[in-house]
C-alpha atoms as a PDB file:
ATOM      1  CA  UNK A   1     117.989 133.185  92.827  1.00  0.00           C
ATOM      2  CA  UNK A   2     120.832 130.838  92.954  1.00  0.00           C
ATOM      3  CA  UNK A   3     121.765 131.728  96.693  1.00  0.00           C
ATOM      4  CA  UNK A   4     118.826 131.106  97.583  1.00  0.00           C
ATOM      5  CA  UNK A   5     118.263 127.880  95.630  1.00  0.00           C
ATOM      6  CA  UNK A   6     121.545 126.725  97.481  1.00  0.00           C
ATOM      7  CA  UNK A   7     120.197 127.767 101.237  1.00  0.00           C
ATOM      8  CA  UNK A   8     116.809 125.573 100.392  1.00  0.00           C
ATOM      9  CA  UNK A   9     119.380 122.550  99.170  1.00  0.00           C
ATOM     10  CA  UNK A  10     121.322 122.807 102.287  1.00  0.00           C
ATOM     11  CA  UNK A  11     117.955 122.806 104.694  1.00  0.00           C
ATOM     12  CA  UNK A  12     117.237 119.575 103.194  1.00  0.00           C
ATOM     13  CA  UNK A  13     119.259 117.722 105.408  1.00  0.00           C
ATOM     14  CA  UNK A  14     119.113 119.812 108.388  1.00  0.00           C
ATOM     15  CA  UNK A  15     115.079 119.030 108.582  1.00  0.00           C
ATOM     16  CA  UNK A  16     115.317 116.006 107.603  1.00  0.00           C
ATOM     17  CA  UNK A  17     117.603 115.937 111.010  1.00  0.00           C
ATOM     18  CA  UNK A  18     115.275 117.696 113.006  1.00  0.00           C
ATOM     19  CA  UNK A  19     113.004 115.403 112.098  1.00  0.00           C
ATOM     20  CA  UNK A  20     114.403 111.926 113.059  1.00  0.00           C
ATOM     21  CA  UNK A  21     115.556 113.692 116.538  1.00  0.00           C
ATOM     22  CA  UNK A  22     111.899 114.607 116.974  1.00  0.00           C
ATOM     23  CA  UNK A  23     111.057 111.508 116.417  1.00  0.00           C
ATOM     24  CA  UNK A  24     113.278 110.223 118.891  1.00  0.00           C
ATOM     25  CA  UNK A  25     112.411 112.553 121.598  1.00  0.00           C
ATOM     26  CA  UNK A  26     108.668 111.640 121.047  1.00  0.00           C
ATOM     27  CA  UNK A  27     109.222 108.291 121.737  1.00  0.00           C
ATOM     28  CA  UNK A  28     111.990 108.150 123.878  1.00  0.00           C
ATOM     29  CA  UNK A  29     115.897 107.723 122.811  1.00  0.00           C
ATOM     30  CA  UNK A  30     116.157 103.897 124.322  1.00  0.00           C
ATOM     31  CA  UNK A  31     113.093 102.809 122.394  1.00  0.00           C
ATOM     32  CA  UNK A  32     114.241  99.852 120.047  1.00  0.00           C
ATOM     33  CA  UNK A  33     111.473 100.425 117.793  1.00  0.00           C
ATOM     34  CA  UNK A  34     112.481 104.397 116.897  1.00  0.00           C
ATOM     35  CA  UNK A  35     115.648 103.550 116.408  1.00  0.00           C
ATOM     36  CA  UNK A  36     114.384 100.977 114.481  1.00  0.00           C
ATOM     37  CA  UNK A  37     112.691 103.231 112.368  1.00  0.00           C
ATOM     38  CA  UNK A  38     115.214 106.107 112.359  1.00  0.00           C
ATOM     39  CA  UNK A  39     118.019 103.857 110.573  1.00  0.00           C
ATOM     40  CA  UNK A  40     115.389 102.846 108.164  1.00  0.00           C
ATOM     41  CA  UNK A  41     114.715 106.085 107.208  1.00  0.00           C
ATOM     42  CA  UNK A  42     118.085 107.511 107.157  1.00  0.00           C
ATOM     43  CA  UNK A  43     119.423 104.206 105.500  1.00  0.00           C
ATOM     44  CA  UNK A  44     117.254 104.537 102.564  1.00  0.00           C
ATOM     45  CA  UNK A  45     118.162 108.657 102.316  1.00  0.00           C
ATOM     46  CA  UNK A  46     121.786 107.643 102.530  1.00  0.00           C
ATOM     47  CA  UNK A  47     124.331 109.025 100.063  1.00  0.00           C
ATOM     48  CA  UNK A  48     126.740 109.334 102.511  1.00  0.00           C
ATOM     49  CA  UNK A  49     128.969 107.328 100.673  1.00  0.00           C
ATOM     50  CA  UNK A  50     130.512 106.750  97.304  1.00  0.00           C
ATOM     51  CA  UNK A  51     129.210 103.292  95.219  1.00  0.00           C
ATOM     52  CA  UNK A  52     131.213 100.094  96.124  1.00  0.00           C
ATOM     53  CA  UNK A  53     134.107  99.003  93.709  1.00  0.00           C
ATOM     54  CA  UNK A  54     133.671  96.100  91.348  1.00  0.00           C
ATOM     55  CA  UNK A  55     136.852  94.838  94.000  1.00  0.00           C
ATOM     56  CA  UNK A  56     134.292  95.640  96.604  1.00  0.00           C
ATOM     57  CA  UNK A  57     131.374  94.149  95.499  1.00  0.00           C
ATOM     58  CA  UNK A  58     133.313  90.619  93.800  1.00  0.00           C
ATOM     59  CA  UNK A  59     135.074  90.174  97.577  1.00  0.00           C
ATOM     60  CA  UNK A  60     131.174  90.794  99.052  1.00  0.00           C
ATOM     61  CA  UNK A  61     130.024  87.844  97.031  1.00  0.00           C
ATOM     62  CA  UNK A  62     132.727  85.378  97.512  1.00  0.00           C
ATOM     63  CA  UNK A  63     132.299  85.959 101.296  1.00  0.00           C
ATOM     64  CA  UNK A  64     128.680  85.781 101.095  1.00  0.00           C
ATOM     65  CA  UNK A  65     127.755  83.555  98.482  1.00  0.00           C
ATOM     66  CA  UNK A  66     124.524  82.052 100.061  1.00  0.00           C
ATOM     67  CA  UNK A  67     123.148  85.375 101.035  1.00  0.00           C
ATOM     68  CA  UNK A  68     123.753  86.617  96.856  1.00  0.00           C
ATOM     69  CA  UNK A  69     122.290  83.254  95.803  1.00  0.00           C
ATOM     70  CA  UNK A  70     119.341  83.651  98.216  1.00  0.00           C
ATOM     71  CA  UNK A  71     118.624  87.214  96.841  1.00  0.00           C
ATOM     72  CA  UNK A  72     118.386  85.342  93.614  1.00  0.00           C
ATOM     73  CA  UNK A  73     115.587  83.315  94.591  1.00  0.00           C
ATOM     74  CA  UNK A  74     111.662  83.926  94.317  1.00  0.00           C
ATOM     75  CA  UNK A  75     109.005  82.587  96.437  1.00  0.00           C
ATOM     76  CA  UNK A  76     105.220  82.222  95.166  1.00  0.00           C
ATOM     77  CA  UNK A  77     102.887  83.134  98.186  1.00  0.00           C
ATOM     78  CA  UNK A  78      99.182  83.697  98.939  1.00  0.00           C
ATOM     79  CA  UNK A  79      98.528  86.784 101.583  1.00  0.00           C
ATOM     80  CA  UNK A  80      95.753  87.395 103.667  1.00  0.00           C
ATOM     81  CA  UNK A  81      95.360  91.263 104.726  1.00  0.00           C
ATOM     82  CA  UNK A  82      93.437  92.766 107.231  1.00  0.00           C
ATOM     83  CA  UNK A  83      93.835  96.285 107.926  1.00  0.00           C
ATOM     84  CA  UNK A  84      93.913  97.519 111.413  1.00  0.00           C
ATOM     85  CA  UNK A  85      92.157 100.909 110.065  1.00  0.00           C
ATOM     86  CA  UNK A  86      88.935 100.615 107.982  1.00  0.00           C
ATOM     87  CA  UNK A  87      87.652 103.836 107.623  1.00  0.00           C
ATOM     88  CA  UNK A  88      84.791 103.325 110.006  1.00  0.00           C
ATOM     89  CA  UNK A  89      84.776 104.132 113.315  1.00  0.00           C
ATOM     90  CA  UNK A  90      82.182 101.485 114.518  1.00  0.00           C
ATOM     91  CA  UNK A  91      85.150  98.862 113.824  1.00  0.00           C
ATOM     92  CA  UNK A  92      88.184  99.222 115.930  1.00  0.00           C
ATOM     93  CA  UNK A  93      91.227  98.596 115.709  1.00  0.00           C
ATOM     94  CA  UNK A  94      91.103  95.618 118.143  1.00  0.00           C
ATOM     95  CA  UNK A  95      88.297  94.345 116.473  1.00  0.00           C
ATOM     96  CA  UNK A  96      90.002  93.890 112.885  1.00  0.00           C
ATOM     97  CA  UNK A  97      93.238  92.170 115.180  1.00  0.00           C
ATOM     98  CA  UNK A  98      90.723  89.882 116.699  1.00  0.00           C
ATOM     99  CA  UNK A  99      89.270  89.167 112.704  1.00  0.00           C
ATOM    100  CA  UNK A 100      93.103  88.350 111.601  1.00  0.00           C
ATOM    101  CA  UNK A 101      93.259  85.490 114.754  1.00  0.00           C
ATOM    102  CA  UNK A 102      90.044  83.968 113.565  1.00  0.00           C
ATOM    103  CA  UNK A 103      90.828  83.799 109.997  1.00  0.00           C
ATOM    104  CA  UNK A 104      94.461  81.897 111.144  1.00  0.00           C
ATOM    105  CA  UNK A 105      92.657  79.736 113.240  1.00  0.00           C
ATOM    106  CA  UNK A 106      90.455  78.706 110.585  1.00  0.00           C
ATOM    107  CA  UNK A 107      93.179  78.133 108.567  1.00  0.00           C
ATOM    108  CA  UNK A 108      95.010  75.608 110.844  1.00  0.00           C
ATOM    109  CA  UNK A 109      91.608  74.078 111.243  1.00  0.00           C
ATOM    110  CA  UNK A 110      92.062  72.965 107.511  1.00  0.00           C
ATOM    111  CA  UNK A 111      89.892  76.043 105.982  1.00  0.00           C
ATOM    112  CA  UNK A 112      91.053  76.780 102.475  1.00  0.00           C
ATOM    113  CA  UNK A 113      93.563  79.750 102.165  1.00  0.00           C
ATOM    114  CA  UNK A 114      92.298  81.010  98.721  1.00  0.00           C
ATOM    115  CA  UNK A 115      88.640  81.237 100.216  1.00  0.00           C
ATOM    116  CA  UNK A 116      89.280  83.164 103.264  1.00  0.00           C
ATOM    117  CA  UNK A 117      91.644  85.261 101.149  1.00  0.00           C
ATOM    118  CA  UNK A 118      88.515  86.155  99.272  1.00  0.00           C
ATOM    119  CA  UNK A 119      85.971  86.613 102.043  1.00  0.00           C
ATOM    120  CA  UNK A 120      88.568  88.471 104.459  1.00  0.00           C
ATOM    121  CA  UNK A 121      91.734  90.068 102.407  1.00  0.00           C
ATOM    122  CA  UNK A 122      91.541  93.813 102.123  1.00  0.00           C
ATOM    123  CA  UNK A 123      94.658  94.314  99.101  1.00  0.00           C
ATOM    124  CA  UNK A 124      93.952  93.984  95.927  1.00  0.00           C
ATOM    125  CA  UNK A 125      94.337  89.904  95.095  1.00  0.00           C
ATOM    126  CA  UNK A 126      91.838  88.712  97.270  1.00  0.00           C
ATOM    127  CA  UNK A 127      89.703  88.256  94.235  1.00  0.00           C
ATOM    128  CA  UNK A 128      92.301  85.725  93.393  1.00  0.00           C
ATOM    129  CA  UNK A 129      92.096  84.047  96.537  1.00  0.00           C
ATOM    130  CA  UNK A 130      95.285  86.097  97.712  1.00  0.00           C
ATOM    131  CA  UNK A 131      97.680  84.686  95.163  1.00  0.00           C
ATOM    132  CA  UNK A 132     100.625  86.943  94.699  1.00  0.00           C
ATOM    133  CA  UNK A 133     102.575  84.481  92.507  1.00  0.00           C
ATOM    134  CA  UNK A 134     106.252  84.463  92.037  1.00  0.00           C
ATOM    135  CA  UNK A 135     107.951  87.171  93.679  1.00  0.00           C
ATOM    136  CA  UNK A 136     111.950  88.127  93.402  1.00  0.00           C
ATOM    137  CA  UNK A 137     112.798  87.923  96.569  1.00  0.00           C
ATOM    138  CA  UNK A 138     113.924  91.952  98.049  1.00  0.00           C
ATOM    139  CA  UNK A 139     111.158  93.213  96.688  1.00  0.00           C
ATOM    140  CA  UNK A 140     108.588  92.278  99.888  1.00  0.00           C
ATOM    141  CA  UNK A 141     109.157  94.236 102.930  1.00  0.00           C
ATOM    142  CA  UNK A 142     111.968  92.812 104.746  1.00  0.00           C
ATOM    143  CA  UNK A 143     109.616  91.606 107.398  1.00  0.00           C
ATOM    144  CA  UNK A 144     106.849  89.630 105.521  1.00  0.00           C
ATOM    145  CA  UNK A 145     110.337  88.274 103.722  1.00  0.00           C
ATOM    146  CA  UNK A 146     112.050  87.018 106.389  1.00  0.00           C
ATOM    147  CA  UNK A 147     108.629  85.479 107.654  1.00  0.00           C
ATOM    148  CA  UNK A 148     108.337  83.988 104.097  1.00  0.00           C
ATOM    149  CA  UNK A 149     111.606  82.334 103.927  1.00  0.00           C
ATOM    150  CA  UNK A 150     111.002  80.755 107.351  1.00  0.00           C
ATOM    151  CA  UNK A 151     107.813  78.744 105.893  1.00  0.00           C
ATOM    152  CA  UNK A 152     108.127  75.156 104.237  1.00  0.00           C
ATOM    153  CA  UNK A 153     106.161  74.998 101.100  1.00  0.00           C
ATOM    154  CA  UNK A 154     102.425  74.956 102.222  1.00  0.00           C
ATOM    155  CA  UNK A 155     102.885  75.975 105.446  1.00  0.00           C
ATOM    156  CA  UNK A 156     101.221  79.029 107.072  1.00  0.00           C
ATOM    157  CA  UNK A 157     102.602  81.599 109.086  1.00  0.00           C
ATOM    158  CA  UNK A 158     101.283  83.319 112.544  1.00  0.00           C
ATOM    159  CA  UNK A 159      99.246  86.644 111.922  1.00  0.00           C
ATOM    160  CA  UNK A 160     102.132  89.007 111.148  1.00  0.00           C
ATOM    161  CA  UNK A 161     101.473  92.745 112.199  1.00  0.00           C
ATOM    162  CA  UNK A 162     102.779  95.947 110.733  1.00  0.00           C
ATOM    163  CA  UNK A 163     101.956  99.220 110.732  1.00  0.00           C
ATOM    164  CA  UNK A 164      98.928  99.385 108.645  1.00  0.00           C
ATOM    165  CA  UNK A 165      97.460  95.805 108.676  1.00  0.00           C
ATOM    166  CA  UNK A 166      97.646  92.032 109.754  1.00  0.00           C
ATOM    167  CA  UNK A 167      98.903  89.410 107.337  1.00  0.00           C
ATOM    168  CA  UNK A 168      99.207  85.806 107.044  1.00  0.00           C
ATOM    169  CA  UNK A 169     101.569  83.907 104.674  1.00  0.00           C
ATOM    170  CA  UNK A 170     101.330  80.857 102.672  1.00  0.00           C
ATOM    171  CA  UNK A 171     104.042  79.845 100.380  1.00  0.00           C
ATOM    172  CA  UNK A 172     103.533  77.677  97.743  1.00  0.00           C
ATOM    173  CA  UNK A 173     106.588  77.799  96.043  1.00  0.00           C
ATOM    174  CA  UNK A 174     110.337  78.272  96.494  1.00  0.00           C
ATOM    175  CA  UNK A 175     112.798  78.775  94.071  1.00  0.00           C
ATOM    176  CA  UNK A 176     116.391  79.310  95.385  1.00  0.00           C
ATOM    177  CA  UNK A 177     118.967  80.940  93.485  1.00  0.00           C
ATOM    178  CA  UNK A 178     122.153  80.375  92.300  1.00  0.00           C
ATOM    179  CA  UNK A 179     125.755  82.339  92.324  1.00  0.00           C
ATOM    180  CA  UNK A 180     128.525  80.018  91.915  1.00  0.00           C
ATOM    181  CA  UNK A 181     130.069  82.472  89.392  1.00  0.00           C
ATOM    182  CA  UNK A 182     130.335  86.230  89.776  1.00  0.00           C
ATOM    183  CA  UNK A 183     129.527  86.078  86.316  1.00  0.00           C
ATOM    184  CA  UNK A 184     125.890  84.142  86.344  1.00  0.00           C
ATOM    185  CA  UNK A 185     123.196  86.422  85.162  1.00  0.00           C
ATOM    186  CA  UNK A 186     122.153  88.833  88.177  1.00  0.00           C
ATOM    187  CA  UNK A 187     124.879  88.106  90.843  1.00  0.00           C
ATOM    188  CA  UNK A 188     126.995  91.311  90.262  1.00  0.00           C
ATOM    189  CA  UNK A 189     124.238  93.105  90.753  1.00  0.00           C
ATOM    190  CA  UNK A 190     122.633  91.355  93.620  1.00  0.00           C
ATOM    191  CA  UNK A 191     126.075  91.208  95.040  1.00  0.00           C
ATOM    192  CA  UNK A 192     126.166  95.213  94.216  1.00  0.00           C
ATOM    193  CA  UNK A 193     122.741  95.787  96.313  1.00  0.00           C
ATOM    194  CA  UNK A 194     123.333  93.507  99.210  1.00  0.00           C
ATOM    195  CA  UNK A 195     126.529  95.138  99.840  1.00  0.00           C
ATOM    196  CA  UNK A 196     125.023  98.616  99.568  1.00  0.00           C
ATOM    197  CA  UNK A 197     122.447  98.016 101.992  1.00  0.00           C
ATOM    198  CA  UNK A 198     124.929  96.753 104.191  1.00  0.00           C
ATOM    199  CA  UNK A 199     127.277  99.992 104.138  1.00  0.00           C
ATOM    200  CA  UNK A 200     123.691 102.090 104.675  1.00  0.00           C
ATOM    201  CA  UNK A 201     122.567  99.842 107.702  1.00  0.00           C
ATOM    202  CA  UNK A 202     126.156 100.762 109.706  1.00  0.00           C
ATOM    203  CA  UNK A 203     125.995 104.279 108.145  1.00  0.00           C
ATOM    204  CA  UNK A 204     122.402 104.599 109.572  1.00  0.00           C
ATOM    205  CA  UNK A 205     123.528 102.882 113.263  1.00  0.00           C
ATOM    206  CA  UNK A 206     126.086 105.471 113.495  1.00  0.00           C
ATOM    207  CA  UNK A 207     123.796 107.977 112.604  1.00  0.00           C
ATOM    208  CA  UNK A 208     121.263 107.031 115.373  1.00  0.00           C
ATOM    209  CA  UNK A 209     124.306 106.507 117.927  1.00  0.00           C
ATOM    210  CA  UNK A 210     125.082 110.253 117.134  1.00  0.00           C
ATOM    211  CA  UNK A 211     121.368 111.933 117.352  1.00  0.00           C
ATOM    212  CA  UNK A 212     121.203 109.717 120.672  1.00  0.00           C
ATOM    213  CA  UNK A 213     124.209 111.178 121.936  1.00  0.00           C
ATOM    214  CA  UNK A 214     123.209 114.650 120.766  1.00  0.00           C
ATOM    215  CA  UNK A 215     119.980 114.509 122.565  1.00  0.00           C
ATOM    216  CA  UNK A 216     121.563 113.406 125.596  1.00  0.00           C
ATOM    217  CA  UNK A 217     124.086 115.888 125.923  1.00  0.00           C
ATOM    218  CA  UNK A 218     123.289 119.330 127.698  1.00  0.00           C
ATOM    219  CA  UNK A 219     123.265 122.026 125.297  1.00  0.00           C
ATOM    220  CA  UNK A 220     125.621 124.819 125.440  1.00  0.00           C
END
């Protein structure tokens, strides 16, 4: 029926709630990481808030014209992955963490990148010795990006963990981007995104501030 309809639209929200405060009590309210997580989860559910005037978003750029440029730019990298899981339980998880150092070591040692990509990687290009090619930049996690962007060309990065595996950067290739006119192809709407994900980010603090204080105070 449509009442009903309407009471499961409204729940949405209200687990989605009760879930991010569990999360928070399982962990523990002053743990960076969970709130970490919890404004990256209810930054990317956001609607919150209405999109960003052209005003908005043409004021964004001129004040941040290296950041829109930057979002412009690609970066051509070979990966190395090692997942801490493999599916069999005769190989740890400390074990696959003690693989990823090796393999980096070798690397600094002068081993070739594309080779242990192919005798180590556990994604899908380490066929191709790990190449991932040109890559806009936004569109790698914002972790293995910031990493990336770090790197000189042929350089190669620590053993970078995240949840699911170990990885190891090396770029071959940067190509920065341009926004000296609102106007050039792709700024308004880099401009657009940048400032979005802004807005979400302090929507998403405030959010966590809020289930923090929630938890905190004594119930009724």
């Amino acid at each position: 029926t449509q009442s009903g309809g309407k009471a499961q639209m409204c729940s949405k929200p209200i687990r989605t709630e009760t879930l991010l405060s569990d999360i928070l009590k399982e962990r523990g309210a002053d743990d960076p990481s969970a709130r970490l997580l919890i404004e990256e989860i209810s930054a990317s559910i956001s609607t919150a808030f209405p999109p960003p005037l052209p005003t908005a978003t043409e004021a964004y750029w001129k004040q941040h014209r290296e950041e829109v440029a930057a979002a412009l730019g690609t970066v051509s990298l070979r990966t190395i992955t090692i997942d801490r899981i493999t599916g069999d339980p005769a190989t740890p998880q400390a074990a696959q963490q003690t693989l990823a150092r090796e393999v980096h070591a070798k690397l600094l040692a002068g081993a070739d990148f594309a080779e242990q990509a192919k005798a180590h990687s556990d994604d899908r290009r380490a066929k191709a010795g790990g190449l991932m090619g040109e890559t806009k930049l936004g569109t790698l996690s914002k972790e293995l990006e910031t990493v990336a962007l770090s790197l000189a060309v042929g350089e190669i990065s620590e053993v970078i963990g995240s949840s699911t595996s170990y990885h190891i950067l090396k770029v071959e290739a940067q190509n920065p981007g341009e926004a000296e006119s609102f106007d050039d192809p792709g700024v308004k709407e880099a401009a657009l995104k940048l400032l979005i994900e802004k807005r979400r980010a302090e929507w998403a603090k405030k959010y966590v501030a809020r289930l923090v204080v929630r938890m905190r105070s004594p119930r009724q």
